[in-house]
C-alpha atoms as a PDB file:
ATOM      1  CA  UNK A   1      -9.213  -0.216 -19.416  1.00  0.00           C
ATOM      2  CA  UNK A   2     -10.103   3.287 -18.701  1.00  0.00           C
ATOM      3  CA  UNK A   3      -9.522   4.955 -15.370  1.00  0.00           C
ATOM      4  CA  UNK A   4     -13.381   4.654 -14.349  1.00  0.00           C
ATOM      5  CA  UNK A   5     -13.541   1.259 -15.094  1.00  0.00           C
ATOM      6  CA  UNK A   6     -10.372   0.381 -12.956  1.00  0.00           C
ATOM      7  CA  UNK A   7     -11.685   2.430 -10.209  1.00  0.00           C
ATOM      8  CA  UNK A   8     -15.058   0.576 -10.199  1.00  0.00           C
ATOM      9  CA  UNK A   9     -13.208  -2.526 -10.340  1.00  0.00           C
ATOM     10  CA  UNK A  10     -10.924  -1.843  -7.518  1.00  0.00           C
ATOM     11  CA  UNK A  11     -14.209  -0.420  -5.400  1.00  0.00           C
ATOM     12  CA  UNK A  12     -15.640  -3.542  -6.037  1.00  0.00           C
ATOM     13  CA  UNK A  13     -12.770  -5.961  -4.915  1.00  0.00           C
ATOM     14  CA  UNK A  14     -12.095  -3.624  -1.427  1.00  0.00           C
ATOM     15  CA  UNK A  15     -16.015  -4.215  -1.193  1.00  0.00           C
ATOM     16  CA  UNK A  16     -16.308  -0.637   0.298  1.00  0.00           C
ATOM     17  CA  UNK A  17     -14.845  -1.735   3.501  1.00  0.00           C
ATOM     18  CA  UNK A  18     -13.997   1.446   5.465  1.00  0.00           C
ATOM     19  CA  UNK A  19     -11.785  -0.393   7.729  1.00  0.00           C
ATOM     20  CA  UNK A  20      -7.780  -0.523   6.888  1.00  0.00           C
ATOM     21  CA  UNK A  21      -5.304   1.891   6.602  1.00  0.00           C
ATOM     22  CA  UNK A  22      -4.486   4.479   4.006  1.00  0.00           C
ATOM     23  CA  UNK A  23      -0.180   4.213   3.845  1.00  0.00           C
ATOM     24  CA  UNK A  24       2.301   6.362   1.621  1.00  0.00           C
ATOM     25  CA  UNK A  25       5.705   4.789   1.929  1.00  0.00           C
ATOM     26  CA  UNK A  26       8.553   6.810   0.676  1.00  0.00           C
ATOM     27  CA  UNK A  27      11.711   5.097  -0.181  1.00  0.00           C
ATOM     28  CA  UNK A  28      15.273   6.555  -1.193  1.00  0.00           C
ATOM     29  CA  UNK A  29      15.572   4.050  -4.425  1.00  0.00           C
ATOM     30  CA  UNK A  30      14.467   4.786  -8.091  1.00  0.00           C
ATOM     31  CA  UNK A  31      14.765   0.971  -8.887  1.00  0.00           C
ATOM     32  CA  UNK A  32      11.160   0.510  -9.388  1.00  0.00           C
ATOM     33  CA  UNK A  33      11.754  -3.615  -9.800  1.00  0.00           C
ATOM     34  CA  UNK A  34      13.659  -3.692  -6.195  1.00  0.00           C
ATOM     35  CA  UNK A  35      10.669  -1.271  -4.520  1.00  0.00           C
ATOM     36  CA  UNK A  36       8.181  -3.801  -6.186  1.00  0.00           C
ATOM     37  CA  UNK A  37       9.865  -6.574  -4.036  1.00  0.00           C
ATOM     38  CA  UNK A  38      10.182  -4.218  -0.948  1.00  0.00           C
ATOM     39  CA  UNK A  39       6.301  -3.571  -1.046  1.00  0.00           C
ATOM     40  CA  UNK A  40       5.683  -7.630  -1.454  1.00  0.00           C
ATOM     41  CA  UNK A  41       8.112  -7.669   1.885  1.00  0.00           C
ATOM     42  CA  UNK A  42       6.634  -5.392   3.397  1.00  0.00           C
ATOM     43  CA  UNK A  43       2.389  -6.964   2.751  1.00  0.00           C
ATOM     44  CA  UNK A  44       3.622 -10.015   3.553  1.00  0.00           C
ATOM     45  CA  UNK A  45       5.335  -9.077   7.000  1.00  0.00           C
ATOM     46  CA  UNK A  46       1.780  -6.772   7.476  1.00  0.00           C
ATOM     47  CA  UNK A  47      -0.381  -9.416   6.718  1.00  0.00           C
ATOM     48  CA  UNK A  48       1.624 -11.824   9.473  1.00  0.00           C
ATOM     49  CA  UNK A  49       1.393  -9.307  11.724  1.00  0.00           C
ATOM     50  CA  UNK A  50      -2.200  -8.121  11.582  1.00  0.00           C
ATOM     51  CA  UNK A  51      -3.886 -12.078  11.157  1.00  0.00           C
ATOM     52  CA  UNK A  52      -0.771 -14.424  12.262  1.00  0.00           C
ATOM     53  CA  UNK A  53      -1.069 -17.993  11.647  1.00  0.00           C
ATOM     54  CA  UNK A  54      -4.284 -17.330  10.308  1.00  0.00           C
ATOM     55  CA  UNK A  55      -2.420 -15.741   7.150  1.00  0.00           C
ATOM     56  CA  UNK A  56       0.433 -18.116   7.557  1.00  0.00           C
ATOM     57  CA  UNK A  57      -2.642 -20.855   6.838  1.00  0.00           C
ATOM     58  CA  UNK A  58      -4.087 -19.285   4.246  1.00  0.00           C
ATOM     59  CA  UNK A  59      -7.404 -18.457   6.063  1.00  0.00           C
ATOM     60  CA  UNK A  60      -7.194 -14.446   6.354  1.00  0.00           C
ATOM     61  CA  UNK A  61      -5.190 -12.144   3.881  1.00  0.00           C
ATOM     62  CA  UNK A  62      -5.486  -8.763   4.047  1.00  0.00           C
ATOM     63  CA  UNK A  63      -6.485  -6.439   0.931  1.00  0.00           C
ATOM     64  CA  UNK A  64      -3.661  -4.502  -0.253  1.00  0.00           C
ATOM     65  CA  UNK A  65      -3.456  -2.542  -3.396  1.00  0.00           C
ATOM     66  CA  UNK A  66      -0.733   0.132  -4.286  1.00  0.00           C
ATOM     67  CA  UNK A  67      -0.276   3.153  -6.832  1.00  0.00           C
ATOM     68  CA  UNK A  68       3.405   3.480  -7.578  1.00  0.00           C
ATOM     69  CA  UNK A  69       4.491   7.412  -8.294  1.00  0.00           C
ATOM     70  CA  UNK A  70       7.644   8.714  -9.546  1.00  0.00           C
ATOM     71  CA  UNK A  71       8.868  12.024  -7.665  1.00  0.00           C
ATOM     72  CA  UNK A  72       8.530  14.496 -10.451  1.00  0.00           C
ATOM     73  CA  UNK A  73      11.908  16.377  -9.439  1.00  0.00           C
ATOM     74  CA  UNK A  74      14.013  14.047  -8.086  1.00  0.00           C
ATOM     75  CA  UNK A  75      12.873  10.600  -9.827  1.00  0.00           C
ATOM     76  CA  UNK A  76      12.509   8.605  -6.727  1.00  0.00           C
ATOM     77  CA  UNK A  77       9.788   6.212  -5.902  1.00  0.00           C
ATOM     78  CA  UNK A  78       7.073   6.251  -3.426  1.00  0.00           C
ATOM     79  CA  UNK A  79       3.248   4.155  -3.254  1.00  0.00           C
ATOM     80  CA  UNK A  80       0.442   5.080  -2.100  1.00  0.00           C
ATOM     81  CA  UNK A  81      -1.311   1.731  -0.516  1.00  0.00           C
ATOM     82  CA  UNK A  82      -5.231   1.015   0.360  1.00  0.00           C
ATOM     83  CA  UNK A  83      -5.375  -1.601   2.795  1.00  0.00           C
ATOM     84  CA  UNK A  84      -8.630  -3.035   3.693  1.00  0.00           C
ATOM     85  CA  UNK A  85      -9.998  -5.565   6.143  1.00  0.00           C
ATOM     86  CA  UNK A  86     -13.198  -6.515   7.099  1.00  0.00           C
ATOM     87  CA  UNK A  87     -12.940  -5.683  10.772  1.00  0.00           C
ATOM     88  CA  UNK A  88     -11.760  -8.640  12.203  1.00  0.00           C
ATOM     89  CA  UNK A  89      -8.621  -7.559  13.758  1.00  0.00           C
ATOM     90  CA  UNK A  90      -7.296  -6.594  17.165  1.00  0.00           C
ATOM     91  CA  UNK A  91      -4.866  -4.408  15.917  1.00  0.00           C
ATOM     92  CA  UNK A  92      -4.769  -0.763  16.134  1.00  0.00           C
ATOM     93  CA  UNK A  93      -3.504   2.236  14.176  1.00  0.00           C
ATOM     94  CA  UNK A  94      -0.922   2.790  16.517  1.00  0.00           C
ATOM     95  CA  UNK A  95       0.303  -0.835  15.939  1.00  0.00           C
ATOM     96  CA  UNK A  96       0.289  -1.157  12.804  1.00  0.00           C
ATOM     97  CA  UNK A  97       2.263   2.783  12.151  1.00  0.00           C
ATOM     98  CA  UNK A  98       4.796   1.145  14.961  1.00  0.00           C
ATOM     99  CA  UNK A  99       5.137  -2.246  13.379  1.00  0.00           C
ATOM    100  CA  UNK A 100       5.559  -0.739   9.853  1.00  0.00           C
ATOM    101  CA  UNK A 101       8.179   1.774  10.701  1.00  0.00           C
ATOM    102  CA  UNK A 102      10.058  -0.118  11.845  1.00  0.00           C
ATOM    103  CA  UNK A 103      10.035  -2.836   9.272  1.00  0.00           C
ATOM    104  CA  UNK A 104       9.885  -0.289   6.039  1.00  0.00           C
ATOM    105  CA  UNK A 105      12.962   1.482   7.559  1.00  0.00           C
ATOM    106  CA  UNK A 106      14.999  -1.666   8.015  1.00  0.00           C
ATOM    107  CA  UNK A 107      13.900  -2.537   4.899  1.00  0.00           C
ATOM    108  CA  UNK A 108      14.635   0.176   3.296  1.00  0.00           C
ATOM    109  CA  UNK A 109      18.272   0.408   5.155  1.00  0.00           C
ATOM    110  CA  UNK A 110      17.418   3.431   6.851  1.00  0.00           C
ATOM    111  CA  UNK A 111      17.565   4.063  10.611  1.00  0.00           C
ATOM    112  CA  UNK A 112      15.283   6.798  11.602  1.00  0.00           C
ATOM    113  CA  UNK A 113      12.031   5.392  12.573  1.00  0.00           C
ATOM    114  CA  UNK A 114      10.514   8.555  13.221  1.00  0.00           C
ATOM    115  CA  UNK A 115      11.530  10.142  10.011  1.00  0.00           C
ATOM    116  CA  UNK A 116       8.650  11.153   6.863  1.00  0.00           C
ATOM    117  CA  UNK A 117       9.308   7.730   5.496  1.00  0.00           C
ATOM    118  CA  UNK A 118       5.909   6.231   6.145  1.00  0.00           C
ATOM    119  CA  UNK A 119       2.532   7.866   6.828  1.00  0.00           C
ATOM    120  CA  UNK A 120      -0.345   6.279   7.513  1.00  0.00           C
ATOM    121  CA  UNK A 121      -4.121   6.820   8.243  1.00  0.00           C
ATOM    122  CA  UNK A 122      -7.445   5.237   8.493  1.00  0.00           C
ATOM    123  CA  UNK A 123      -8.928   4.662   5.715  1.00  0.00           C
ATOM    124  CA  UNK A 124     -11.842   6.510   5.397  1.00  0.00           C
ATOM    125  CA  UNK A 125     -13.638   6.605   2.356  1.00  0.00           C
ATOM    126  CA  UNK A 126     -12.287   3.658   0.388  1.00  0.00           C
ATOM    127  CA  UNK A 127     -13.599   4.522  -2.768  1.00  0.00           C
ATOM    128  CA  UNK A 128     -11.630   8.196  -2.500  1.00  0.00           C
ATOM    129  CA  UNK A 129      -8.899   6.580  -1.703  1.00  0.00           C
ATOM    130  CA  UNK A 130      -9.092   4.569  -4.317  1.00  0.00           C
ATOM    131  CA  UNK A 131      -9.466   7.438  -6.419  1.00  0.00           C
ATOM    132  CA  UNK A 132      -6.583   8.980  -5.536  1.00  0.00           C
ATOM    133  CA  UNK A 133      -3.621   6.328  -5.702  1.00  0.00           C
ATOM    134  CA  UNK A 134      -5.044   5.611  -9.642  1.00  0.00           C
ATOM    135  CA  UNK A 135      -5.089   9.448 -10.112  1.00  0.00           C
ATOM    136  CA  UNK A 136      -1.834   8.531 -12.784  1.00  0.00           C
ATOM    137  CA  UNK A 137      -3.415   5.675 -14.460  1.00  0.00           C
ATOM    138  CA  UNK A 138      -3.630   7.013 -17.665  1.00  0.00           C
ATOM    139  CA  UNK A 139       0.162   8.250 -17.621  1.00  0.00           C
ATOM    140  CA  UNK A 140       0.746   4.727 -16.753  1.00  0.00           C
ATOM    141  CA  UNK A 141      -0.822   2.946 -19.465  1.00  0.00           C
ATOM    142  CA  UNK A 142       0.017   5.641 -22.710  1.00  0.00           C
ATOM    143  CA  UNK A 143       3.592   4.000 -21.490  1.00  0.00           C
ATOM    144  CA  UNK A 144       2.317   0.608 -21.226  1.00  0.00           C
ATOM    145  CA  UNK A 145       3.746   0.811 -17.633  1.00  0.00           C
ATOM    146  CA  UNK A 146       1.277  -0.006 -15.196  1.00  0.00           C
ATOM    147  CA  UNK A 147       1.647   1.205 -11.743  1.00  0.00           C
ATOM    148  CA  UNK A 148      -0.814  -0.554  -9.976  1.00  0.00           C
ATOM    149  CA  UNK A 149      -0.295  -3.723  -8.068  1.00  0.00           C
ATOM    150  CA  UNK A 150      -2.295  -6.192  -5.943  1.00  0.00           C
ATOM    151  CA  UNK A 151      -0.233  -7.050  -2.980  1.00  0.00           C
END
């Protein structure tokens, strides 16, 4: 599949919702099986938080896909994640960049909440967004290495 065609796909799963969260996480490990299973940790403690029983039910899940990246000079890891609901939550940007510091650093085994570990934004234009986190896609795939996953 060619980058265009993933991106259309992608679009068309996140349904052009313009409500969620654009999130880089950062971590300090180059283990990219291990930071897999951190990101799972870390949707599945986001999606409790942001729908509660609701998710723990099986009635509300948020939309969560990340783009994995290597740092080019030191080899560590870091995602870039679009997360996307359809406006039916009570939770706020401040809430959610409180919750998730504190949870990625723990995590991650780091104390500094504050630190440039996580950044995150309002989404904006989903489909740029988008855009950008599959910007390596065809790196990815000449290495039959995919860096995209569905959280």
């Amino acid at each position: 599949m060619d980058r265009a065609s993933l991106t259309s796909e992608v679009s068309s799963w996140i349904s052009g919702s313009n409500n969620g969260y654009f999130i880089t996480l950062n971590t300090i490990n180059k283990d990219k099986i291990s930071f897999e299973q951190d990101l799972s940790k870390i949707a599945h403690k986001l999606n409790d938080y942001v729908y509660g029983r609701n998710y723990r039910r099986n009635f509300k899940r948020l939309k969560i896909i990340a783009g994995i990246e290597t740092g080019k000079e030191n080899g560590i890891l870091h995602a870039h994640l679009v997360v996307a609901h359809q406006g039916e939550t009570n939770r706020q940007l401040f809430d959610i960049n409180c919750y998730l510091r504190r949870h990625w650093y723990k995590l991650i085994g780091l104390n500094d909440y504050d630190g440039s570990m996580v950044n995150i934004q309002k989404i904006g234009d989903s489909d740029s967004r988008i855009t950008y986190i599959l910007k390596d896609t065809k790196y990815w795939l000449r290495n039959d290495n995919l860096n995209i996953i569905v959280l």
